[in-house]
C-alpha atoms as a PDB file:
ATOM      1  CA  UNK A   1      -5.434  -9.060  10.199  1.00  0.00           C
ATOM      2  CA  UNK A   2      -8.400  -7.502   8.446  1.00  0.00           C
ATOM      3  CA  UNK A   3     -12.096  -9.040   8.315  1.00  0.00           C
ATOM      4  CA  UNK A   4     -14.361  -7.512   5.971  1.00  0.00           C
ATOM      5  CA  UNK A   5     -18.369  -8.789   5.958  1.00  0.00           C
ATOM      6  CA  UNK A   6     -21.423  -7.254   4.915  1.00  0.00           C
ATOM      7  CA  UNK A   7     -21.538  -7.705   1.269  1.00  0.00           C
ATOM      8  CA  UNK A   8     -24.097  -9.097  -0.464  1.00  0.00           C
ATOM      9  CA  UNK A   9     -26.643  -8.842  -3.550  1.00  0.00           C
ATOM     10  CA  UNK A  10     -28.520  -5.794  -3.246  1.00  0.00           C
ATOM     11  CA  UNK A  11     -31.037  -4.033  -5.963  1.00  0.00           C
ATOM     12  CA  UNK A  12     -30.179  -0.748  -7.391  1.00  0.00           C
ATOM     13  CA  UNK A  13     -30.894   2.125  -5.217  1.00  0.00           C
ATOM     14  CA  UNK A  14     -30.390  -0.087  -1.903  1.00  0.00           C
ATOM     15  CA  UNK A  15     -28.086  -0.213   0.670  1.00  0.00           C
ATOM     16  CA  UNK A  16     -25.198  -1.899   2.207  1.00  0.00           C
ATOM     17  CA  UNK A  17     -23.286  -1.442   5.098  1.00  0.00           C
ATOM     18  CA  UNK A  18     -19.740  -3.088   5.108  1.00  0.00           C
ATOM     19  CA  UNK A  19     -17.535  -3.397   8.044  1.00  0.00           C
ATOM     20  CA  UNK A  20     -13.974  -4.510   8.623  1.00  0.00           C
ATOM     21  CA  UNK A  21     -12.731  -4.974  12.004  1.00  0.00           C
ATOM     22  CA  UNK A  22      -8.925  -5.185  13.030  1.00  0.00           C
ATOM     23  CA  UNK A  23      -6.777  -6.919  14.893  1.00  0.00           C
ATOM     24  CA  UNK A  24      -2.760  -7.574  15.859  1.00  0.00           C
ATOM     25  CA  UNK A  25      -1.492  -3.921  15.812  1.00  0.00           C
ATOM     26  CA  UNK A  26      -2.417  -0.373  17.082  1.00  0.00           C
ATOM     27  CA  UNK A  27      -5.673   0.566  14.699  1.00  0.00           C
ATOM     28  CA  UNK A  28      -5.514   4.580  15.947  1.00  0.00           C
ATOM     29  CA  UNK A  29      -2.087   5.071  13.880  1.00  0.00           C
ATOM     30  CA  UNK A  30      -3.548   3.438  10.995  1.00  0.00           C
ATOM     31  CA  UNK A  31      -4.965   5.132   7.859  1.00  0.00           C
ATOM     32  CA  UNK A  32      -8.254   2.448   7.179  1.00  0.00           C
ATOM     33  CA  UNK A  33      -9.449   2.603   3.377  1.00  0.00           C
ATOM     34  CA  UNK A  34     -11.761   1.080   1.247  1.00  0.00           C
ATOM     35  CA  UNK A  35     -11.129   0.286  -1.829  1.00  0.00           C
ATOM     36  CA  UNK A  36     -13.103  -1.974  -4.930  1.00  0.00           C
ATOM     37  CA  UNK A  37     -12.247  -4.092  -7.857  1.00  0.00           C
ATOM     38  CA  UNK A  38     -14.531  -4.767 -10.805  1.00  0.00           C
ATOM     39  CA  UNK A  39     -14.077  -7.951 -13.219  1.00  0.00           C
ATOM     40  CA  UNK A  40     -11.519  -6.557 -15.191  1.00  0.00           C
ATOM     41  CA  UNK A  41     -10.415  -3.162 -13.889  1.00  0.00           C
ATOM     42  CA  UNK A  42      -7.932  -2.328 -11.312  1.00  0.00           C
ATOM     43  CA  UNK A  43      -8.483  -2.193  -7.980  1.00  0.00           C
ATOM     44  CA  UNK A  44      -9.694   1.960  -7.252  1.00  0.00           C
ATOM     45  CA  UNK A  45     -10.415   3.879  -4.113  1.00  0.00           C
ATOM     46  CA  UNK A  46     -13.460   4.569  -2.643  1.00  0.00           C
ATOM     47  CA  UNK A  47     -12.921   6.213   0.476  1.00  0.00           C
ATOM     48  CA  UNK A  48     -10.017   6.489   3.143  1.00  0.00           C
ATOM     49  CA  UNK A  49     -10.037   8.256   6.745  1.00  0.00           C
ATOM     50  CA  UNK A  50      -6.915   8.816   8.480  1.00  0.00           C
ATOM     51  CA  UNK A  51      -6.359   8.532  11.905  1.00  0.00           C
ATOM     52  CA  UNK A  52      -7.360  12.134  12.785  1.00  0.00           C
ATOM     53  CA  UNK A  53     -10.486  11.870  10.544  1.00  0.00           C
ATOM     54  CA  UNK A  54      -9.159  13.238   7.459  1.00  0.00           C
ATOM     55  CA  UNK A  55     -11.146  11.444   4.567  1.00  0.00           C
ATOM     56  CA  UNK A  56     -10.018  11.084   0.926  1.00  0.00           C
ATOM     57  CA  UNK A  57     -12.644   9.397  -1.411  1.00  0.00           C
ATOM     58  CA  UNK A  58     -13.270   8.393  -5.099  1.00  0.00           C
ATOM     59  CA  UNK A  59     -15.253  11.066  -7.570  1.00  0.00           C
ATOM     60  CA  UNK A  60     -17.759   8.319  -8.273  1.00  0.00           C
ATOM     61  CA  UNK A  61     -18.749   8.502  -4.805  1.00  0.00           C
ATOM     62  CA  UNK A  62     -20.312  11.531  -4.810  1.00  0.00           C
ATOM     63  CA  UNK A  63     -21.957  11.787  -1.383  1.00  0.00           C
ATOM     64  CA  UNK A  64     -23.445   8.092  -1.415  1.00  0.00           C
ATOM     65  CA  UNK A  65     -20.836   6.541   0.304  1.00  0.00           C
ATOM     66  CA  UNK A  66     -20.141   7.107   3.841  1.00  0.00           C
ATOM     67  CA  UNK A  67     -16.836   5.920   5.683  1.00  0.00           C
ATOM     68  CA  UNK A  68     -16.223   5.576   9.564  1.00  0.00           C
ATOM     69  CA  UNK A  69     -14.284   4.791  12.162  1.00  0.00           C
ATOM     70  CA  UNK A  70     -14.022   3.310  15.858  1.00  0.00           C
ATOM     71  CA  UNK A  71     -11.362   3.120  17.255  1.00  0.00           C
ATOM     72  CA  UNK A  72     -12.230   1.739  20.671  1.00  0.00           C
ATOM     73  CA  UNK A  73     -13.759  -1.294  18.256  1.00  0.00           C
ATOM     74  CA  UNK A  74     -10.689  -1.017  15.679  1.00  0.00           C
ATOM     75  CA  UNK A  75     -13.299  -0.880  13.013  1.00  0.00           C
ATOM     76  CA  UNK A  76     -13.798   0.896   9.319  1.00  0.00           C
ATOM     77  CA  UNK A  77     -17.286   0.739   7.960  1.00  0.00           C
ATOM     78  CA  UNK A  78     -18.337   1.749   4.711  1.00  0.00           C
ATOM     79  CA  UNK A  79     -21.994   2.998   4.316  1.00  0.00           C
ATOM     80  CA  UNK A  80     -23.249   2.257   0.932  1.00  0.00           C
ATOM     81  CA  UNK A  81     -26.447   4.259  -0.347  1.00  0.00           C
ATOM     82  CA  UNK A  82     -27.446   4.511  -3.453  1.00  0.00           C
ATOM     83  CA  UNK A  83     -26.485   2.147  -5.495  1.00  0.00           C
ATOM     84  CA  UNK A  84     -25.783   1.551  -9.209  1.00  0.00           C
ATOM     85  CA  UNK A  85     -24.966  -1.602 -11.239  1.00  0.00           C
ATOM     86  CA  UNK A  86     -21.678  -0.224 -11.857  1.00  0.00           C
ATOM     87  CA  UNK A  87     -20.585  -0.329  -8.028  1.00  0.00           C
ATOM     88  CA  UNK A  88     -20.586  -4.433  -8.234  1.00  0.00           C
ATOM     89  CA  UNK A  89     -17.264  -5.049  -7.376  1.00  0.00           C
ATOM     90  CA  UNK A  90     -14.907  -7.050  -4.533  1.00  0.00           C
ATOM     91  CA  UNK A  91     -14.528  -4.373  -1.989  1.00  0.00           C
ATOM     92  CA  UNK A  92     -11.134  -4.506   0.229  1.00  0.00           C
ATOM     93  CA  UNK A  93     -10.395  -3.086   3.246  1.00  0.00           C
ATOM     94  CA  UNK A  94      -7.101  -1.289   3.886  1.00  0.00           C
ATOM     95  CA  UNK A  95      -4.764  -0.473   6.534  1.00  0.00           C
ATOM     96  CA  UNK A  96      -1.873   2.011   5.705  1.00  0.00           C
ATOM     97  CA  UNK A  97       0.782   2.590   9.004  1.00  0.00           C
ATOM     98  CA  UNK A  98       0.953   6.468   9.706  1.00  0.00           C
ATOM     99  CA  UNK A  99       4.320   5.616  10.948  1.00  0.00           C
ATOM    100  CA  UNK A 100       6.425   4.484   8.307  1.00  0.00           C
ATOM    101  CA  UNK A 101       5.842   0.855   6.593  1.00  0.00           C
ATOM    102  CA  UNK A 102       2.967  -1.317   6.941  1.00  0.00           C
ATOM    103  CA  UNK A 103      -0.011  -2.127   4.686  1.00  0.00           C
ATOM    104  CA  UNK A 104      -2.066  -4.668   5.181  1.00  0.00           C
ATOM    105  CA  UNK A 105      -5.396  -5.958   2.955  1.00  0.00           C
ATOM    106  CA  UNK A 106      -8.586  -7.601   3.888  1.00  0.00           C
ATOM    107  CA  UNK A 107      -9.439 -10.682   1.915  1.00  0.00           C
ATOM    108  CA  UNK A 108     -12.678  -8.890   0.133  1.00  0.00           C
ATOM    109  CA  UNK A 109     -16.273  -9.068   0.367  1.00  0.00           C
ATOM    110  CA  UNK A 110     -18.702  -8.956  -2.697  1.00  0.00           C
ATOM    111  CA  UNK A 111     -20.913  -6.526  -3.271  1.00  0.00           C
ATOM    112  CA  UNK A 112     -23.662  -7.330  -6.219  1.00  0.00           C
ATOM    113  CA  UNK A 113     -25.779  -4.880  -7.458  1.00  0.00           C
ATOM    114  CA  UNK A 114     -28.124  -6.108  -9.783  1.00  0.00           C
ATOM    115  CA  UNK A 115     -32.549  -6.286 -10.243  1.00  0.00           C
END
């Protein structure tokens, strides 16, 4: 099970912090990803970290977005600076098994970025 929270309405150029913490299997072996869906586009990455620290992100990110992990706290967190209109979205969180099948998805939290 994933739990995302921290979304919210923020005003361009702010910052959010979003955090989804998990529970019922073994977190370390997981590869933990955000990723975002916009009213009418499909759902896109936005950053990924394996469980060796390896991290994979979206070209739109461009050094605003910062993604972590504990794993003593089986927890992702996505550090959102920066922010444009065009990041509103649903943002999902993303488990991926390192050992053969297994994907699971967070329910989603909104992020609104509007004046």
């Amino acid at each position: 099970q994933l739990v995302e929270s921290g979304g919210g309405l923020v005003q361009p150029g702010g910052s959010l912090r979003l955090s989804c913490v998990a529970s019922g299997s073994i977190f370390s072996v997981y590869t933990m990803g955000w990723y975002r869906q916009a009213p009418g586009k499909e759902r896109e990455l936005v950053a990924s970290i394996t469980s060796g620290g390896r991290i994979n992100s979206g070209d739109f990110v461009k050094g605003r977005f910062t993604i972590s992990r504990d794993n003593a706290k089986t927890t992702v967190s996505l550090e959102m600076n920066s922010l444009k209109p065009e990041d509103t979205a649903v943002y999902y969180c993303n488990a991926d098994s390192e050992l053969g099948p297994g994907n699971y998805w967070g329910q989603g939290t909104l992020v609104i970025v509007s004046a």
